[in-house]
N, C-alpha and C. Protein backbone atom coordinates (compact mmCIF):
# COMPACT_ATOMS: atom_id res chain seq x y z
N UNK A 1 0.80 -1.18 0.00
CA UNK A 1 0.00 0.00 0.00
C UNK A 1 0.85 1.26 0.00
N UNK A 2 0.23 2.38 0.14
CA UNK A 2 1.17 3.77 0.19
C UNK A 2 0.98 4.36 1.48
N UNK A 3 1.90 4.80 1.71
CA UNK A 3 2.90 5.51 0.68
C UNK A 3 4.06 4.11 0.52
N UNK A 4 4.40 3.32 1.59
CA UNK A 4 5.22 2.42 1.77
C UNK A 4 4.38 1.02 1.85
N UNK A 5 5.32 0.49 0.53
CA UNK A 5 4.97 -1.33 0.16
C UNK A 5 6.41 -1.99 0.27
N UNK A 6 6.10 -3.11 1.18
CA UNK A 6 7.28 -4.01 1.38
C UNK A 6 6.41 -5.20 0.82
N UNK A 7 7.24 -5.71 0.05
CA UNK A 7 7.24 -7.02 -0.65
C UNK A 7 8.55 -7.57 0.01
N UNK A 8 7.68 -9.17 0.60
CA UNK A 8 9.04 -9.68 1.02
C UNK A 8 8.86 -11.43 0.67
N UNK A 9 9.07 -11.72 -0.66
CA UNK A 9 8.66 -12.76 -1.39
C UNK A 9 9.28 -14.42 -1.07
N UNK A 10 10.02 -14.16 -0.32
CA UNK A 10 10.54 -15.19 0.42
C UNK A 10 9.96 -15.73 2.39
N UNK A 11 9.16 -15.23 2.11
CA UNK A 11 8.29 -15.06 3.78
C UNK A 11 7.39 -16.08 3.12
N UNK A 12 6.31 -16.60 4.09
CA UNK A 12 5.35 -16.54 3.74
C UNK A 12 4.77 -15.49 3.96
N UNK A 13 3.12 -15.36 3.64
CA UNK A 13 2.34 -13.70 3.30
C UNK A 13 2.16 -13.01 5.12
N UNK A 14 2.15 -14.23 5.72
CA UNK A 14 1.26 -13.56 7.02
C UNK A 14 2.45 -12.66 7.84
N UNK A 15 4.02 -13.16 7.26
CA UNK A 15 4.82 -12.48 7.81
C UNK A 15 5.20 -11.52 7.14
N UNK A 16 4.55 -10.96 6.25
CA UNK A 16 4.69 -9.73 5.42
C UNK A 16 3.95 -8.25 6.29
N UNK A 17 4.65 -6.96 5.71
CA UNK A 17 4.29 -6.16 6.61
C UNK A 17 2.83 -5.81 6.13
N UNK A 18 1.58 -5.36 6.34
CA UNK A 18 0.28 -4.87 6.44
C UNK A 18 0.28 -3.80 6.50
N UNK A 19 0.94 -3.45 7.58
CA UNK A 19 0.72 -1.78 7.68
C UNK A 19 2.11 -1.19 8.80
N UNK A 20 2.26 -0.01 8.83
CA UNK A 20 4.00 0.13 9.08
C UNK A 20 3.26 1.52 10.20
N UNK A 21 3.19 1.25 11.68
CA UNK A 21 3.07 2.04 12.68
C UNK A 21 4.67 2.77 13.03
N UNK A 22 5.34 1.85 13.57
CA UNK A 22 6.70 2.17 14.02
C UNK A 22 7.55 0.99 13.65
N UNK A 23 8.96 1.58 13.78
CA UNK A 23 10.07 0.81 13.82
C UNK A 23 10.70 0.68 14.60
N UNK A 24 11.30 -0.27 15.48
CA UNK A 24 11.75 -0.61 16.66
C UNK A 24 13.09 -1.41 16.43
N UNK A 25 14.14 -0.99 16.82
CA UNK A 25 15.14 -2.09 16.60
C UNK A 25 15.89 -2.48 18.15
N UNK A 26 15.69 -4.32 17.64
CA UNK A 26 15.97 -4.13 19.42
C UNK A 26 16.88 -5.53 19.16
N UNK A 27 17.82 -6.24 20.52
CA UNK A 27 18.68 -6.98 20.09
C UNK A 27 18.34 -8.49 20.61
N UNK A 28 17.11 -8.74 20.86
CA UNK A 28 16.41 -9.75 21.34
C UNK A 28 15.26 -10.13 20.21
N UNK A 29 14.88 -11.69 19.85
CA UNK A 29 13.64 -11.86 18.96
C UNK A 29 12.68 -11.68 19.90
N UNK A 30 11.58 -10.99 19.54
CA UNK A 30 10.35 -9.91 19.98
C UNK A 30 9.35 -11.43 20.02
N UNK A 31 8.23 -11.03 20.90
CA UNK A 31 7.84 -12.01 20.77
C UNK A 31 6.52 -11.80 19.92
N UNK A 32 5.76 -12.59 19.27
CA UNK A 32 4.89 -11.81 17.81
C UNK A 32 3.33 -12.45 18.15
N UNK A 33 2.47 -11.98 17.64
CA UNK A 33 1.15 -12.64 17.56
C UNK A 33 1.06 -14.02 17.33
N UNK A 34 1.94 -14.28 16.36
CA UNK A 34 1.57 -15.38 15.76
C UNK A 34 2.17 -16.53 16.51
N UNK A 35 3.79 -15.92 17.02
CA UNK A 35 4.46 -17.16 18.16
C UNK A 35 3.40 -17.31 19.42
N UNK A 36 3.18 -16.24 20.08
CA UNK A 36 1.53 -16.64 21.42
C UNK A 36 0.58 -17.29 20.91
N UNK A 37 0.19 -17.30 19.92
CA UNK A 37 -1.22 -18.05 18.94
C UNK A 37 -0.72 -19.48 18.44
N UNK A 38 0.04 -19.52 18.01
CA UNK A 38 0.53 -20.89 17.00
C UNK A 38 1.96 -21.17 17.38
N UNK A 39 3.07 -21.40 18.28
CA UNK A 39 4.26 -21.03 17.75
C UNK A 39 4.72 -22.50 17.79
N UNK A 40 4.34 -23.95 17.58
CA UNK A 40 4.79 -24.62 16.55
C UNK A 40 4.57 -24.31 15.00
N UNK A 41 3.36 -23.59 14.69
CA UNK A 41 2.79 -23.65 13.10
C UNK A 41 4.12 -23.10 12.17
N UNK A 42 5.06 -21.85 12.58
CA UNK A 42 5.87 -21.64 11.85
C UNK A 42 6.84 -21.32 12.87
N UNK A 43 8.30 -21.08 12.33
CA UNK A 43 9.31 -20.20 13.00
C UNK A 43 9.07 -19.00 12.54
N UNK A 44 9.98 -17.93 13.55
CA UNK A 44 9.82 -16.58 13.86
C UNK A 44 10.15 -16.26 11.91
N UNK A 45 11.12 -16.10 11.73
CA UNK A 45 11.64 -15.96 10.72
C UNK A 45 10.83 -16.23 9.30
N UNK A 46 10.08 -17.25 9.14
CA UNK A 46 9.22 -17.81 8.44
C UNK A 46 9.52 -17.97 7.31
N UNK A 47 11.14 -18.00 7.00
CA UNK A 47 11.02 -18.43 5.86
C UNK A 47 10.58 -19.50 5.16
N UNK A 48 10.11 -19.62 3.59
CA UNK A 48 9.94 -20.63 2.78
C UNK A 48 11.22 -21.73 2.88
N UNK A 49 10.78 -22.84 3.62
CA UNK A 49 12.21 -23.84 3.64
C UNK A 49 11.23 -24.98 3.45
N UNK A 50 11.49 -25.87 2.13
CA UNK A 50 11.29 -27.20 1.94
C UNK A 50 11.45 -28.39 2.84
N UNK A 51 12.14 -28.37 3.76
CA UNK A 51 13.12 -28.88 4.44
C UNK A 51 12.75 -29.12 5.70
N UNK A 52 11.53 -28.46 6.21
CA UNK A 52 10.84 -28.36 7.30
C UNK A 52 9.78 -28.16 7.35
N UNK A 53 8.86 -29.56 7.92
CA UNK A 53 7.63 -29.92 7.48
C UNK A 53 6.85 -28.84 8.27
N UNK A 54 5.67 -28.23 7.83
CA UNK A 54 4.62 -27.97 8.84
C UNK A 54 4.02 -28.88 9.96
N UNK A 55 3.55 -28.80 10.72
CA UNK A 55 2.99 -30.09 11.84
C UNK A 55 1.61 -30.42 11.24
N UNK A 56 0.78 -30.14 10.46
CA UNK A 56 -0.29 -30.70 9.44
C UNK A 56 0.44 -30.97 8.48
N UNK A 57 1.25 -30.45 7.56
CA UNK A 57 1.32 -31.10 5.78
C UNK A 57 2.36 -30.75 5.38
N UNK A 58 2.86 -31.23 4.25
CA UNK A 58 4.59 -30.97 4.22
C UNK A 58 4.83 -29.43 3.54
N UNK A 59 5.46 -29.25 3.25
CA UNK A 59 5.60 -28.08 2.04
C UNK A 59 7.02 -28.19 1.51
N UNK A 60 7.08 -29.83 0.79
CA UNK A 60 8.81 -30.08 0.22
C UNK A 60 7.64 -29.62 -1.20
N UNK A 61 6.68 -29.63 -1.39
CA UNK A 61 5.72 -29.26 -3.10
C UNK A 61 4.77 -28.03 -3.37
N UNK A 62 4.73 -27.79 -3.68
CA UNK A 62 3.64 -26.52 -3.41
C UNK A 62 2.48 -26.86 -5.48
N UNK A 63 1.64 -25.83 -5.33
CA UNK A 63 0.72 -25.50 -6.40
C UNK A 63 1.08 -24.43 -6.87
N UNK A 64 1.53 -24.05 -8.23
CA UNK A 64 1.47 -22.64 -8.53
C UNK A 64 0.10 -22.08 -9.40
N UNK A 65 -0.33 -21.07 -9.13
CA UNK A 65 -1.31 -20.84 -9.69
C UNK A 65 -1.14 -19.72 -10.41
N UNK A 66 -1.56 -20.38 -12.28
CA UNK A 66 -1.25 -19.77 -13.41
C UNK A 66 -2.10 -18.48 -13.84
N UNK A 67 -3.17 -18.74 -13.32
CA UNK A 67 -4.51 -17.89 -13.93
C UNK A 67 -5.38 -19.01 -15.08
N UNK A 68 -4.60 -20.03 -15.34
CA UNK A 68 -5.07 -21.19 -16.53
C UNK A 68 -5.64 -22.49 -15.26
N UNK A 69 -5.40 -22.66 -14.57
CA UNK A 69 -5.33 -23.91 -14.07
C UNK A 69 -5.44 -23.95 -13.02
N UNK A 70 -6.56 -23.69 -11.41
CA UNK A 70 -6.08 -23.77 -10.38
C UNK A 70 -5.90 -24.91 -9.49
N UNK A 71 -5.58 -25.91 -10.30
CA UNK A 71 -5.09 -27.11 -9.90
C UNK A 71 -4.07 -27.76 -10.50
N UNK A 72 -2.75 -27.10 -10.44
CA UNK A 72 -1.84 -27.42 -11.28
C UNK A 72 -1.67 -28.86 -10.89
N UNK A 73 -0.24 -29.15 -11.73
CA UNK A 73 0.76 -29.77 -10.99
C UNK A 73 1.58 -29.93 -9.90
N UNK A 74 1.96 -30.29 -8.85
CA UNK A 74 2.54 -30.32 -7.75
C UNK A 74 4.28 -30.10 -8.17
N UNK A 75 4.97 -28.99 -7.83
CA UNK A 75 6.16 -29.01 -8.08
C UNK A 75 6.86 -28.51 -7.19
N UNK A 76 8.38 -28.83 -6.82
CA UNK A 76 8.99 -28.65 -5.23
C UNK A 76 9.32 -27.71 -4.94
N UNK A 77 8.98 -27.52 -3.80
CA UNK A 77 9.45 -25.64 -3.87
C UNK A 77 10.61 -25.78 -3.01
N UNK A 78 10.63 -24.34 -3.62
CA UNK A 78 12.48 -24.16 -3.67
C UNK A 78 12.42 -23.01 -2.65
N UNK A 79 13.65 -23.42 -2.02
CA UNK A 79 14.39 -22.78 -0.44
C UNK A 79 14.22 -21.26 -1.04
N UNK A 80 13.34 -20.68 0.31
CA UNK A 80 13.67 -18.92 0.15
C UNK A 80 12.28 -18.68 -0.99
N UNK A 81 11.55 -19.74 -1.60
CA UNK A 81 10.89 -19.09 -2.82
C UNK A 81 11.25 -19.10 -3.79
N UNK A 82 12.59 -19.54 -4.55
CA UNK A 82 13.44 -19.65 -4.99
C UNK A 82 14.14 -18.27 -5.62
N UNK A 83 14.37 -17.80 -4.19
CA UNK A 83 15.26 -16.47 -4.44
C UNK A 83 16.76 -16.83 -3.28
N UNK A 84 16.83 -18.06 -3.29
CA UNK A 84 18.18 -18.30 -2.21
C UNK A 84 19.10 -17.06 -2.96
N UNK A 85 19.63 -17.21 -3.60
CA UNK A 85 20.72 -16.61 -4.84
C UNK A 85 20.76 -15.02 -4.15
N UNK A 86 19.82 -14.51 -3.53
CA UNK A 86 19.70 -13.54 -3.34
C UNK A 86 19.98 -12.95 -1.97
N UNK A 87 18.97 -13.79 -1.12
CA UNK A 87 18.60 -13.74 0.52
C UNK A 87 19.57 -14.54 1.33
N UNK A 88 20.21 -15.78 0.79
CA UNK A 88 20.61 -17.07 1.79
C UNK A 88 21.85 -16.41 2.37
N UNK A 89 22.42 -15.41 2.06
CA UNK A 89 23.45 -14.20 2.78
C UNK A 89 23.22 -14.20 4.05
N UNK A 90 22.05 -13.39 4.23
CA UNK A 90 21.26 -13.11 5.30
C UNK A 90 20.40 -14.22 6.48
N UNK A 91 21.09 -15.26 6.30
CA UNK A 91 20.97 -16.13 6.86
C UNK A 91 22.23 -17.05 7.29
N UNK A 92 23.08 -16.72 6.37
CA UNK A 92 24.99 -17.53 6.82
C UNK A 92 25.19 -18.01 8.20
N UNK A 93 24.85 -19.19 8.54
CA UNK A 93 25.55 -19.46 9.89
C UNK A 93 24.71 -20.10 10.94
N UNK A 94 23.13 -19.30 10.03
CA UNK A 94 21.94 -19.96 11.04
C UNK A 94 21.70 -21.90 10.45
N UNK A 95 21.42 -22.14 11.68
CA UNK A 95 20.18 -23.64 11.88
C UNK A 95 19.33 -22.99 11.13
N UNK A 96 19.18 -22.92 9.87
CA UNK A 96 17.79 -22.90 8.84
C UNK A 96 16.70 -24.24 9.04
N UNK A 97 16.97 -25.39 9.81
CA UNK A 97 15.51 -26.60 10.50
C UNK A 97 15.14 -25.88 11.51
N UNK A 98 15.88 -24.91 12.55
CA UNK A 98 15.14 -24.37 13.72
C UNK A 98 14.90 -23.42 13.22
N UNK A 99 15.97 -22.05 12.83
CA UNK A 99 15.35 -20.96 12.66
C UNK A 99 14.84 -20.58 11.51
N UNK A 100 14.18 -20.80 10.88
CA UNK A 100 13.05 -20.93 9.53
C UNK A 100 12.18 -20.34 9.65
C-alpha cells in the first residue's frame, strides 16, 4: 500500500508487513502474535524452507497458480521461494531446520 509497500517474497504472506506504525530495533527476537497463537505452526523468521515440514502437511511441493489452471501440478518448492541466490546471505551461519 502507500505511501510504503514491502514485498518480502521469500516469507510466507502472514509475515509480510500490512501496515508500518513504528520501527523498533531491538537486540532480542520480539515475541509476535503469531508465536503466542501458534508457535509450533511456523518459525519466527518464516522463511519458505522445503526442508521443514509444517505439523499438518509438508511443504517439500507446493501449487502454482497460473490464472489457466487452479489445480496445477505439484512441483517442489524451492528454499527462500526460490530467491536463495539472493537472501541465503542473510541467513549464513543460522540452523535454517530451527530458525526458519
Amino acid at each position: 500500500g502507500a505511501p510504503v509497500r514491502i514485498v518480502i517474497p521469500w516469507k510466507y504472506g502472514f509475515k509480510s508487513a500490512k501496515s508500518i506504525v513504528k520501527i523498533r530495533l531491538t537486540d532480542k527476537e520480539p515475541v509476535t502474535s503469531w508465536h503466542r497463537t501458534a508457535p509450533i505452526e511456523y518459525g519466527f523468521y518464516s522463511n519458505v524452507n522445503p526442508n521443514v515440514s509444517h505439523p499438518r502437511w509438508s511443504q517439500s511441493t507446493e501449487r502454482r497458480i497460473d490464472g489457466r489452471n487452479i489445480f496445477s501440478s505439484k512441483i517442489k518448492t524451492e528454499m527462500f521461494n526460490g530467491y536463495g541466490e539472493y537472501v541465503e546471505k542473510l541467513y549464513a551461519g543460522m540452523d535454517l531446520r530451527k530458525f526458519y
